[in-house]
C-alpha atoms as a PDB file:
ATOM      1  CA  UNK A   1       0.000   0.000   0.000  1.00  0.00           C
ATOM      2  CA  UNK A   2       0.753   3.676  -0.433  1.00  0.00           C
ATOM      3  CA  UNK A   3       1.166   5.641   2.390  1.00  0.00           C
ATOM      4  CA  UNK A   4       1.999   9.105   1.015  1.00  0.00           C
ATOM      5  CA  UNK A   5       2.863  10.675  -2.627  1.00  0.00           C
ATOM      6  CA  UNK A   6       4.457  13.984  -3.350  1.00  0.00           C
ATOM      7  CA  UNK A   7       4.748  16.038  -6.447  1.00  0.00           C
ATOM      8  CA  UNK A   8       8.073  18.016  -6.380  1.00  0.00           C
ATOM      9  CA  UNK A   9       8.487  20.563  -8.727  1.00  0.00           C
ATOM     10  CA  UNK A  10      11.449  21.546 -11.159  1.00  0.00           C
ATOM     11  CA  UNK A  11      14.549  19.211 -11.274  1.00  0.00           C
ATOM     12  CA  UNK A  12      14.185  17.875  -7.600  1.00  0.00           C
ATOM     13  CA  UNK A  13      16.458  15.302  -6.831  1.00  0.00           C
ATOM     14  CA  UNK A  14      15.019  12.231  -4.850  1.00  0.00           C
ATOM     15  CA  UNK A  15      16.546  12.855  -1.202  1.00  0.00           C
ATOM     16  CA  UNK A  16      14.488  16.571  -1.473  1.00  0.00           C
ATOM     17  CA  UNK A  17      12.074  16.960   1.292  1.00  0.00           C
ATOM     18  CA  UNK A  18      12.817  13.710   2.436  1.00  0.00           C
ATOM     19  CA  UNK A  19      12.694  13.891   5.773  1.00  0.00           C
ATOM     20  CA  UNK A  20       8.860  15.185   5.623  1.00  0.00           C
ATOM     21  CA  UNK A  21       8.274  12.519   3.470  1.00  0.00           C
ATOM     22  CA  UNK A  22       9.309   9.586   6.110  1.00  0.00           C
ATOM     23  CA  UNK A  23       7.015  11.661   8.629  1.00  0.00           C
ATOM     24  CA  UNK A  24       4.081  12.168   6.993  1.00  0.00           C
ATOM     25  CA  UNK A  25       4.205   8.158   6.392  1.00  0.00           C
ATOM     26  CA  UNK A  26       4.969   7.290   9.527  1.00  0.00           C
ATOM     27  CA  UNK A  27       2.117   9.466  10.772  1.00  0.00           C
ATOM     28  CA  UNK A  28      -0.349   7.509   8.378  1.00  0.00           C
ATOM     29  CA  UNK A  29       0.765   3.926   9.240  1.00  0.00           C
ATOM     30  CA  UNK A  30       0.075   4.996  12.653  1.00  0.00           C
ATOM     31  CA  UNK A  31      -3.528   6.834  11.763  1.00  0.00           C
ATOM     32  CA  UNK A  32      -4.108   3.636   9.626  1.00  0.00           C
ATOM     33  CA  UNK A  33      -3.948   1.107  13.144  1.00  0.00           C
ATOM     34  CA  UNK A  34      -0.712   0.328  12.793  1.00  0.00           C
ATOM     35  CA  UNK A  35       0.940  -0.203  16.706  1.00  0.00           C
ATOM     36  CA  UNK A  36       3.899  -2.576  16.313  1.00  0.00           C
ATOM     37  CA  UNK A  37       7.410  -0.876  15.728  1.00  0.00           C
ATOM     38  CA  UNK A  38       7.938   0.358  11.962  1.00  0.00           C
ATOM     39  CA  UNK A  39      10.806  -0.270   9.956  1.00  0.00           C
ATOM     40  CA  UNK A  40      11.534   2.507   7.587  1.00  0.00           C
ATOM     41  CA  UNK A  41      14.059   0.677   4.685  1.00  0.00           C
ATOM     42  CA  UNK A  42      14.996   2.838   2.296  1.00  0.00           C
ATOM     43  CA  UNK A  43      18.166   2.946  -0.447  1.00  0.00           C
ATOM     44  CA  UNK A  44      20.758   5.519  -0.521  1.00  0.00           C
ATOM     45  CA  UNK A  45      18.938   8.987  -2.016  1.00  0.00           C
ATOM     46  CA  UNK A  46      16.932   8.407   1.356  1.00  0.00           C
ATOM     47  CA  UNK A  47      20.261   7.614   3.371  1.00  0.00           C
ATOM     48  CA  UNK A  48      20.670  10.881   5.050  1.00  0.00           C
ATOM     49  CA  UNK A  49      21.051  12.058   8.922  1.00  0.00           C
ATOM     50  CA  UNK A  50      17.910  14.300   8.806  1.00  0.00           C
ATOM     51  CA  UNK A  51      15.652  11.062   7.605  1.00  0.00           C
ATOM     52  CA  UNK A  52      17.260   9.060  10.159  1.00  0.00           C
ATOM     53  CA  UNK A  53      17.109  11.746  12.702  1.00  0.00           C
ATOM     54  CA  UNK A  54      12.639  11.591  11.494  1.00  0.00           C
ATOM     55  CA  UNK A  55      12.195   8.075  12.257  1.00  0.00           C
ATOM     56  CA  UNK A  56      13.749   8.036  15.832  1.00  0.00           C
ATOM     57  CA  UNK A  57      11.904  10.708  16.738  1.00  0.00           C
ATOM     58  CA  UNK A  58       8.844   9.445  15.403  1.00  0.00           C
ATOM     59  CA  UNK A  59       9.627   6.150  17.122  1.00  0.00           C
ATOM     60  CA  UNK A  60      10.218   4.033  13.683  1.00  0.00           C
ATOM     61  CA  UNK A  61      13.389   1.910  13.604  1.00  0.00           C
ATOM     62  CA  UNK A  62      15.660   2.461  10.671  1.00  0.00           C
ATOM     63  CA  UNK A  63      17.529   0.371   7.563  1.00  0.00           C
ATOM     64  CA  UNK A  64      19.174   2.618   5.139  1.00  0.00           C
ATOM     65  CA  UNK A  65      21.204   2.399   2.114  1.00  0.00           C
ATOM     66  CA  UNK A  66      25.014   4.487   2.586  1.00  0.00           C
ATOM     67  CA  UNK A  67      26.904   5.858  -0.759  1.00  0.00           C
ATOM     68  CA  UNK A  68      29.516   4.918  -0.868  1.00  0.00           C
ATOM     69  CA  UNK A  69      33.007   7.035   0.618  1.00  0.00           C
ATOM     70  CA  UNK A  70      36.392   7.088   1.917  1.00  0.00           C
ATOM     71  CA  UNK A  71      35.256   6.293   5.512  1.00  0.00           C
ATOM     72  CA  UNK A  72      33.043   3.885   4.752  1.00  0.00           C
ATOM     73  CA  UNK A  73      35.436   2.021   2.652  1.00  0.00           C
ATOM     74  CA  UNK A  74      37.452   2.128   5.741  1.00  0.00           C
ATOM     75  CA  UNK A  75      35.318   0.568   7.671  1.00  0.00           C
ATOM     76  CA  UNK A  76      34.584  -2.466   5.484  1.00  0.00           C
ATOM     77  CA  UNK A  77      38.383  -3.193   4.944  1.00  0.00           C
ATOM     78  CA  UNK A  78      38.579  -3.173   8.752  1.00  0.00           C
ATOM     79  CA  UNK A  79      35.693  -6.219   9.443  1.00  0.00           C
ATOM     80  CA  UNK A  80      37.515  -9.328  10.590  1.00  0.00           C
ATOM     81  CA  UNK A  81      37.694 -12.119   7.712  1.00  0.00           C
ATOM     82  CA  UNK A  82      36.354 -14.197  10.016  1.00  0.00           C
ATOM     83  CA  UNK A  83      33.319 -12.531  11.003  1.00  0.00           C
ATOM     84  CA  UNK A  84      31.989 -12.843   7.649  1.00  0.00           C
ATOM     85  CA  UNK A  85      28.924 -15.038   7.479  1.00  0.00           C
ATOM     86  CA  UNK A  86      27.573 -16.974   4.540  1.00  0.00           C
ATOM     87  CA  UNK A  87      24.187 -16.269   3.293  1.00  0.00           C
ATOM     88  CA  UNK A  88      21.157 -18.598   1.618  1.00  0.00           C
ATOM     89  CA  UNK A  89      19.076 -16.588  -0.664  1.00  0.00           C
ATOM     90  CA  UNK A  90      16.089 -17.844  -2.188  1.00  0.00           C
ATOM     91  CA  UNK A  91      17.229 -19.127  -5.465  1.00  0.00           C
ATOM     92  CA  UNK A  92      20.537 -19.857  -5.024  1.00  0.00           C
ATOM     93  CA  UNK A  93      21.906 -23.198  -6.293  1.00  0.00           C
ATOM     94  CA  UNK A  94      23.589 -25.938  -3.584  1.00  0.00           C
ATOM     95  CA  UNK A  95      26.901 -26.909  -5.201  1.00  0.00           C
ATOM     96  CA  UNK A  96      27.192 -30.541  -4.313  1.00  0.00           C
ATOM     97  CA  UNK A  97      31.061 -31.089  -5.752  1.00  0.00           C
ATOM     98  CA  UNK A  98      32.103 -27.412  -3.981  1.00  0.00           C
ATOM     99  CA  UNK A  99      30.127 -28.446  -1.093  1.00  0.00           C
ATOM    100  CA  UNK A 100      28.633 -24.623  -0.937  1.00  0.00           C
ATOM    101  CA  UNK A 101      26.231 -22.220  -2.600  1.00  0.00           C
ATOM    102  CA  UNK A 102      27.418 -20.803  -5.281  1.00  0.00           C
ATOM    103  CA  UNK A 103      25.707 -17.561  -4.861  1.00  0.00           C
ATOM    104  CA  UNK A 104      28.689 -16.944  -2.683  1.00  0.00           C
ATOM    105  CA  UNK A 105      26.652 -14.139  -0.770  1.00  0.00           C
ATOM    106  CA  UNK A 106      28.244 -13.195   2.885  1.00  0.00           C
ATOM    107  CA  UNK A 107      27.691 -10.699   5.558  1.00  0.00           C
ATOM    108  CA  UNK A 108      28.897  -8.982   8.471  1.00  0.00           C
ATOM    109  CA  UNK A 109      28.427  -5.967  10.462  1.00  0.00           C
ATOM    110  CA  UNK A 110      30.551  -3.803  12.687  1.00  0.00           C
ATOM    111  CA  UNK A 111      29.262  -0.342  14.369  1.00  0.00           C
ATOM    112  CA  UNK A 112      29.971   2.785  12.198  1.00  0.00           C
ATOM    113  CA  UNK A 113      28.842   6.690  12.466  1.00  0.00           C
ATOM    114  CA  UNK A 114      27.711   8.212  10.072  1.00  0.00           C
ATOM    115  CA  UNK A 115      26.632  11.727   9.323  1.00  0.00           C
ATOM    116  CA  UNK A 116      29.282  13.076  11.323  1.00  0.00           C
ATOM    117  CA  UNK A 117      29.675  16.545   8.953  1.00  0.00           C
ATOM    118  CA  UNK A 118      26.467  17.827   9.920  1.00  0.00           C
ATOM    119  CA  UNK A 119      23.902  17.651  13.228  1.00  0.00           C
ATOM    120  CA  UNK A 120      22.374  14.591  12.984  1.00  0.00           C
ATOM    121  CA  UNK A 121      25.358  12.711  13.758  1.00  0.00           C
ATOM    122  CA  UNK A 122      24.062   8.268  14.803  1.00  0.00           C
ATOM    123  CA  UNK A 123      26.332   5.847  15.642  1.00  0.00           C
ATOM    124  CA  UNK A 124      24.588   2.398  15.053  1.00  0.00           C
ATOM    125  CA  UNK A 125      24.859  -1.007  13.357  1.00  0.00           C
ATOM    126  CA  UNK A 126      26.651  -1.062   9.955  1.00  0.00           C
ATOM    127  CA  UNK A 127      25.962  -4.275   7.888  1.00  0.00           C
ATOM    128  CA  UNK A 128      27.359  -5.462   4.837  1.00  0.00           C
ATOM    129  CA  UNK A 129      26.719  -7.350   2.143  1.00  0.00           C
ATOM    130  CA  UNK A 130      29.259  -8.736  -0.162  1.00  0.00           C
ATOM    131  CA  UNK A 131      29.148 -11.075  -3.515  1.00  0.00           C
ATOM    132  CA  UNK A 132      32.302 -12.323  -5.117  1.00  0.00           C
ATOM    133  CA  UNK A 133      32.466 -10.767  -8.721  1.00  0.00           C
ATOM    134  CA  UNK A 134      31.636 -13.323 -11.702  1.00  0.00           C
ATOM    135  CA  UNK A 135      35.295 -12.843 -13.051  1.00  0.00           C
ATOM    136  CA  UNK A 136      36.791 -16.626 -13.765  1.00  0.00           C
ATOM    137  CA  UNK A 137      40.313 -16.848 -14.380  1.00  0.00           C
ATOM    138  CA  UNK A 138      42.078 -18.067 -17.905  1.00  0.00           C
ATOM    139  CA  UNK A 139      41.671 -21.829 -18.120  1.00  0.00           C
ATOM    140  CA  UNK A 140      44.525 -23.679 -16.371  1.00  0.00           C
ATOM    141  CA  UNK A 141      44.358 -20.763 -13.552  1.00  0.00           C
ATOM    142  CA  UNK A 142      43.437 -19.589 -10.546  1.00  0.00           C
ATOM    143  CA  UNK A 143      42.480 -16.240  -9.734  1.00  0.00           C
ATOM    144  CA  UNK A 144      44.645 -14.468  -7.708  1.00  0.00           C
ATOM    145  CA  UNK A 145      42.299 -13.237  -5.019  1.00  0.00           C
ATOM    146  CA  UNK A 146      38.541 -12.974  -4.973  1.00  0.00           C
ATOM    147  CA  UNK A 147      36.976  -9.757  -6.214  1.00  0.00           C
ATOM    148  CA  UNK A 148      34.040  -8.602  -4.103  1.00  0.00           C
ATOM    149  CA  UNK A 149      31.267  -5.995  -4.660  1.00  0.00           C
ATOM    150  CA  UNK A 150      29.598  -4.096  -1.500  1.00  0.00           C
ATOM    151  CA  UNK A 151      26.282  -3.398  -0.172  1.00  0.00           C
ATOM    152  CA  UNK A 152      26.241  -1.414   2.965  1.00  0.00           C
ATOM    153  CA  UNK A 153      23.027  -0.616   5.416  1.00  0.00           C
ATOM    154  CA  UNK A 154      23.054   1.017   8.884  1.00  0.00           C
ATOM    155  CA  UNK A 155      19.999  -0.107  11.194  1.00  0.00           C
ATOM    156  CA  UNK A 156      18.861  -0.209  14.323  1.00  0.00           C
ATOM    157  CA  UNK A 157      16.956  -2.958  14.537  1.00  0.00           C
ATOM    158  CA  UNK A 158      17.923  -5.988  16.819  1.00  0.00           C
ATOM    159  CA  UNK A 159      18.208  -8.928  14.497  1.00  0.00           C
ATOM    160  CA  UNK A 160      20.624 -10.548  13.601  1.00  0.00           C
ATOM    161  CA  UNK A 161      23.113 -10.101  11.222  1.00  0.00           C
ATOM    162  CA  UNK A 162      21.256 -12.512   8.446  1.00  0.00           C
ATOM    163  CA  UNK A 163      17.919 -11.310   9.149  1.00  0.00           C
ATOM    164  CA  UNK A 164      18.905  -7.844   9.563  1.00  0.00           C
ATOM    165  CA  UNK A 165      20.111  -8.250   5.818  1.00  0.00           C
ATOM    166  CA  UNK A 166      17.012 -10.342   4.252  1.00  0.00           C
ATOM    167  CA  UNK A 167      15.087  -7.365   6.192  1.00  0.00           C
ATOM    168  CA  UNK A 168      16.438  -4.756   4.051  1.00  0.00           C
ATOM    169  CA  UNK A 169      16.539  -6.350   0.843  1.00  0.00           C
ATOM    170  CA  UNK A 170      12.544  -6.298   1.083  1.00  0.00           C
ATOM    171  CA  UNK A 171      12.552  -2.451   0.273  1.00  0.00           C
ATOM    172  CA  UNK A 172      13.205  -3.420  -3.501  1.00  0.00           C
ATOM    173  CA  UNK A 173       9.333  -4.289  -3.181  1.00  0.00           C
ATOM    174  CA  UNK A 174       8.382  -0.417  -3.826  1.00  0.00           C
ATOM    175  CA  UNK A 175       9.885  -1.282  -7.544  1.00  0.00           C
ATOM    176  CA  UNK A 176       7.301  -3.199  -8.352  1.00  0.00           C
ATOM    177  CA  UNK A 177       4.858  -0.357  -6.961  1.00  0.00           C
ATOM    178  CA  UNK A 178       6.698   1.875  -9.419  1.00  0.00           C
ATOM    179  CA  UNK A 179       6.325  -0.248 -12.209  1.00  0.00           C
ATOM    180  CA  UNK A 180       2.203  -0.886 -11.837  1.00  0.00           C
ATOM    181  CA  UNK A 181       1.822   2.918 -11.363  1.00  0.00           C
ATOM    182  CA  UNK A 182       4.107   4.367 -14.394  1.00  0.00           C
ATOM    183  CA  UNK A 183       2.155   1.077 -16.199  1.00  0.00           C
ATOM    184  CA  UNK A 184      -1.177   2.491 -15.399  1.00  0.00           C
ATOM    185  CA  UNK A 185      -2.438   6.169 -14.269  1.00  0.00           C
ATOM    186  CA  UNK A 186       1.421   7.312 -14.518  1.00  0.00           C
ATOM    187  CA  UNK A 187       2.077   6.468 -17.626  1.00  0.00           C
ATOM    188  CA  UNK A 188       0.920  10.426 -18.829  1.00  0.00           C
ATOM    189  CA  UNK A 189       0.399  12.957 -16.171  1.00  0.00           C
ATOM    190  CA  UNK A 190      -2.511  14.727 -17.970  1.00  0.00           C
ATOM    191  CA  UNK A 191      -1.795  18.253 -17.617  1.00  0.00           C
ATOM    192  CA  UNK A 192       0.536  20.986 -18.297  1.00  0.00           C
ATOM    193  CA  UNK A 193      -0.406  22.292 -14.518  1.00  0.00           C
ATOM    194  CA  UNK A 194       1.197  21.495 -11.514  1.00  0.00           C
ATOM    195  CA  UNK A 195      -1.846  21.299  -9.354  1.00  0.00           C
ATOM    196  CA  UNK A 196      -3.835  19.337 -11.389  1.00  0.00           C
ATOM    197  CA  UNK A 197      -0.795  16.536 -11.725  1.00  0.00           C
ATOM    198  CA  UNK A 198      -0.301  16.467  -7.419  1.00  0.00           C
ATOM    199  CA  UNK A 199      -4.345  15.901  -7.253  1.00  0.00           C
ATOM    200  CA  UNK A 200      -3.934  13.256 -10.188  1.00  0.00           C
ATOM    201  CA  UNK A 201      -0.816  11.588  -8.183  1.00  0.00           C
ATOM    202  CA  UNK A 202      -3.287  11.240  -5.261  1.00  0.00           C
ATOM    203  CA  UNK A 203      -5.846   9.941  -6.859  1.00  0.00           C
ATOM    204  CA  UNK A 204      -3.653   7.409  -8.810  1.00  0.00           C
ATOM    205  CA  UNK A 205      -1.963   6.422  -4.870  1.00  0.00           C
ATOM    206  CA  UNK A 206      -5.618   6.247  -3.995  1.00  0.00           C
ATOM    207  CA  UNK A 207      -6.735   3.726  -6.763  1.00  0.00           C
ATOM    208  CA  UNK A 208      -3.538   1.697  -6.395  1.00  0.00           C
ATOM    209  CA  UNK A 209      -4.430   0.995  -3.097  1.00  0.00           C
ATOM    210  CA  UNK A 210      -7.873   0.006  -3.597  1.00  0.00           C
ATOM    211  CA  UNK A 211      -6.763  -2.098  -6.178  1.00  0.00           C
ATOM    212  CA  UNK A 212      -4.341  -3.715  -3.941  1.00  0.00           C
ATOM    213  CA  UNK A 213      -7.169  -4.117  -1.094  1.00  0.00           C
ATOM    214  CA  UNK A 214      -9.568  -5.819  -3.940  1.00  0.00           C
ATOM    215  CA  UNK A 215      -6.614  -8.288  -4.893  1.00  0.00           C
ATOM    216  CA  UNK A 216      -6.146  -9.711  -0.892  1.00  0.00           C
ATOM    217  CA  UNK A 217      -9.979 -10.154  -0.541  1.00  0.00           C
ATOM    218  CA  UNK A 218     -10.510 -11.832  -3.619  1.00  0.00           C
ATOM    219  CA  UNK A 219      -7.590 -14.621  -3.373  1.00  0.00           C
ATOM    220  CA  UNK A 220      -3.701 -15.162  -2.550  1.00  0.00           C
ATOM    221  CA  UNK A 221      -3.508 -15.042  -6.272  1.00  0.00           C
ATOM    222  CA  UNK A 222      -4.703 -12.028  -6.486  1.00  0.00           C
ATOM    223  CA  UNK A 223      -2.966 -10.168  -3.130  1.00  0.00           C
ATOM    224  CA  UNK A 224       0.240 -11.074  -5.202  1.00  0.00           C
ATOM    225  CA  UNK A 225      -0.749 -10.288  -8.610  1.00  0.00           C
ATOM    226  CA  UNK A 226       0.175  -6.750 -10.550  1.00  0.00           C
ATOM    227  CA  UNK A 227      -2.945  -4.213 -10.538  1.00  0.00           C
ATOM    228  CA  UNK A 228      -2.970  -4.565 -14.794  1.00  0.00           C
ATOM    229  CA  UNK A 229      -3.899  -7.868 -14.182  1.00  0.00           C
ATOM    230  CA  UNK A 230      -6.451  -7.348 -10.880  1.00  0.00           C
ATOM    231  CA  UNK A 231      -8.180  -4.277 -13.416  1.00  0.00           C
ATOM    232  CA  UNK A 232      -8.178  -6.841 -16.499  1.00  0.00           C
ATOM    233  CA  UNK A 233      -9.463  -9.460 -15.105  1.00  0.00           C
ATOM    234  CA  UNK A 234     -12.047  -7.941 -12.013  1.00  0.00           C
ATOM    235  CA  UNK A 235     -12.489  -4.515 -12.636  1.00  0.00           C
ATOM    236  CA  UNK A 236     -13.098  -4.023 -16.467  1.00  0.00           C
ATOM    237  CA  UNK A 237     -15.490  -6.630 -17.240  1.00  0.00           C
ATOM    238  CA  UNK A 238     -17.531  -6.630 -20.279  1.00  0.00           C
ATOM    239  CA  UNK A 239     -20.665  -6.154 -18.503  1.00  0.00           C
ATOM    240  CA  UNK A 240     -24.197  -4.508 -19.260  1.00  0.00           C
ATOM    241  CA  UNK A 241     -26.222  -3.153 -16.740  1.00  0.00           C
ATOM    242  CA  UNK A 242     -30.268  -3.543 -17.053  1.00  0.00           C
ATOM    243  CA  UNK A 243     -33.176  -2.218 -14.937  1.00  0.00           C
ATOM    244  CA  UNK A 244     -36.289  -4.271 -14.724  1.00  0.00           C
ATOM    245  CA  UNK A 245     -38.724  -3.871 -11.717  1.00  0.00           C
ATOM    246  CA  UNK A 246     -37.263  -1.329 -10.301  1.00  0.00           C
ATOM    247  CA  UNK A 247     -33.740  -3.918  -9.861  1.00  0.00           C
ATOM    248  CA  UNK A 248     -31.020  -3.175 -11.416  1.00  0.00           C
ATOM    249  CA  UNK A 249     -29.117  -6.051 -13.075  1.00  0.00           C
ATOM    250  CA  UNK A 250     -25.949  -6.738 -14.271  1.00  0.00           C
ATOM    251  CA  UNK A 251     -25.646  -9.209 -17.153  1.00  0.00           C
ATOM    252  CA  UNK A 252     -22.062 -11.005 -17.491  1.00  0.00           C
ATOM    253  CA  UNK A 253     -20.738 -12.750 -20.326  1.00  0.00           C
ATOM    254  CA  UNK A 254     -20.960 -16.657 -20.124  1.00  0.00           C
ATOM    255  CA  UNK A 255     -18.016 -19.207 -20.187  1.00  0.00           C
ATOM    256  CA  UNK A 256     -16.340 -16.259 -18.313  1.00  0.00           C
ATOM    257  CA  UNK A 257     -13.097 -17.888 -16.793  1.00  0.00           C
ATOM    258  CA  UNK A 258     -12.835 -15.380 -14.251  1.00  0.00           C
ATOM    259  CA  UNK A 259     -16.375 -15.715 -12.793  1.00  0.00           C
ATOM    260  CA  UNK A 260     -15.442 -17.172  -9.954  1.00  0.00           C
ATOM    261  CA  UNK A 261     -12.938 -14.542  -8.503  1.00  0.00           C
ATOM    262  CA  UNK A 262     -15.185 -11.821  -9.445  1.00  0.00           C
ATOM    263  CA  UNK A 263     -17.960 -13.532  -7.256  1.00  0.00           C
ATOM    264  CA  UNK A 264     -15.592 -14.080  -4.413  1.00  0.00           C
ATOM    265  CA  UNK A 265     -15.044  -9.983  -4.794  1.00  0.00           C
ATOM    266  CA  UNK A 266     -18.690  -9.307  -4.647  1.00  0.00           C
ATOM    267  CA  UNK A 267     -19.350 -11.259  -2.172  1.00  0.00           C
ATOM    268  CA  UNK A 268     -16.806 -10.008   0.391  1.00  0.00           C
ATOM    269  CA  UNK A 269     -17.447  -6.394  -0.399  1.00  0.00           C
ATOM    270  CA  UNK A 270     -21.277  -6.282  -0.933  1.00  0.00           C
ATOM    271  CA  UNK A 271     -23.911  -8.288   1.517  1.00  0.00           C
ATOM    272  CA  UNK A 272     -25.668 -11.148  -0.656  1.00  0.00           C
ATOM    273  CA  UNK A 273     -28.804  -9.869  -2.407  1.00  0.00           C
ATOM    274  CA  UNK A 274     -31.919 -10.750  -0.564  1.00  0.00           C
ATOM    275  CA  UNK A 275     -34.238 -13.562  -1.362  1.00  0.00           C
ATOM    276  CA  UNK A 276     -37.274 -12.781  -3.295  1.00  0.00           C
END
């Protein structure tokens, strides 16, 4: 679900307002009944002290994307080989000869500060993620040493290392949010007005999320399916609607193969008709 949009004028780059942003969601997960602790994950245009800085005031816990610096390369040389944990992701292949997955993903975390240049300095839990680089050596070699490419979070949650990583890796889910709204009511913002575009962004976060909320009470299929598919298939139906005796009635087409979802829809969002 969609818990806020924004329109930002000109050239704004994403970490703009920022900050506000986190808050006003946090403030509508909370409006919305939510009362467990919220995680705000977020990649590395979000990775600044001020949006940290939002969620612990606002009581959220944290998981953000660094970029990548000096310091921060610092601090990865400096983690212990041996504190580097190997990682199952779903997908990865078991190597029976190697004995080992060859996804060859590892962790390990160490504590870091970060933002220490302006006021919202935080010392907390740096984890990171590394995967050996897909560079085999000449036949009849070895490679030297292993190459290895970085992903870095800091959090404050209290999982473990593992977890703490699978955790963050779950923000990659607003992607796909992304890709159903700039495939549907995205596509074209329809005017040449800045007003009329924010109320149109609103409306289109407003319609995604009833979309979403018809997919989970129709099926698990459709909690999980894109909102093309949910409008295809449940929402535009070819359907004609008839008045007799002061009823209205709605006349579906027959040999329909998605009759049965569309029912379940009905069903759970309007009471059965009455009897005659």
């Amino acid at each position: 679900m969609i818990a806020t949009t924004r329109l930002r004028g000109g050239n704004a780059g994403s970490a703009r307002g920022a900050a506000s942003l986190v808050r006003q969601a946090i403030a509508t997960a909370r409006a919305c009944g939510a009362t467990g602790r919220i995680l705000v994950r977020a990649d590395s245009a979000f990775g600044s002290g001020v949006v940290v800085a939002a969620c612990r005031k606002a009581g959220a816990n944290f998981s953000v994307t660094l970029q990548s610096n000096v310091k921060l390369r610092a601090a990865i040389a400096g983690i212990d080989e041996a504190a580097w944990t190997p990682v199952r992701y779903p997908g990865a292949v078991f190597d029976e000869e190697a004995g080992c997955w060859i996804s060859e993903a590892e962790v390990a975390e160490t504590v870091y500060t970060a933002f220490e240049s302006g006021r919202h300095k935080v010392t907390a839990r740096f984890v990171v993620r590394r995967v050996k680089e897909r560079n085999p050596a000449p036949e009849g070699q070895e490679a030297l040493f292993p190459l290895w490419r970085y992903h870095t979070f800091l959090t404050d949650t209290t999982e473990s290392t593992v977890d703490a990583d699978l955790t963050h890796r779950g923000h990659a889910v607003v992607e796909q949010v992304f890709a159903d709204l700039i495939d549907g009511p995205l596509a074209h913002l329809p005017s040449g007005r800045f007003a009329a575009n924010a109320a149109w962004l609103t409306l289109a976060a407003m319609t995604h999320n009833l979309l979403r909320a018809a997919g989970c009470l129709t099926s698990l299929r459709y909690a999980t399916a894109r909102t093309a598919t949910i409008r295809r298939q449940l929402i535009t139906i070819p359907a004609r609607l008839a008045r007799r005796t002061r009823r209205l009635i709605l006349h579906l087409p027959s040999q329909w193969p998605w009759q049965q979802p569309w029912q379940t829809l009905v069903d759970r969002v309007h009471a059965p008709p009455a009897t005659a």
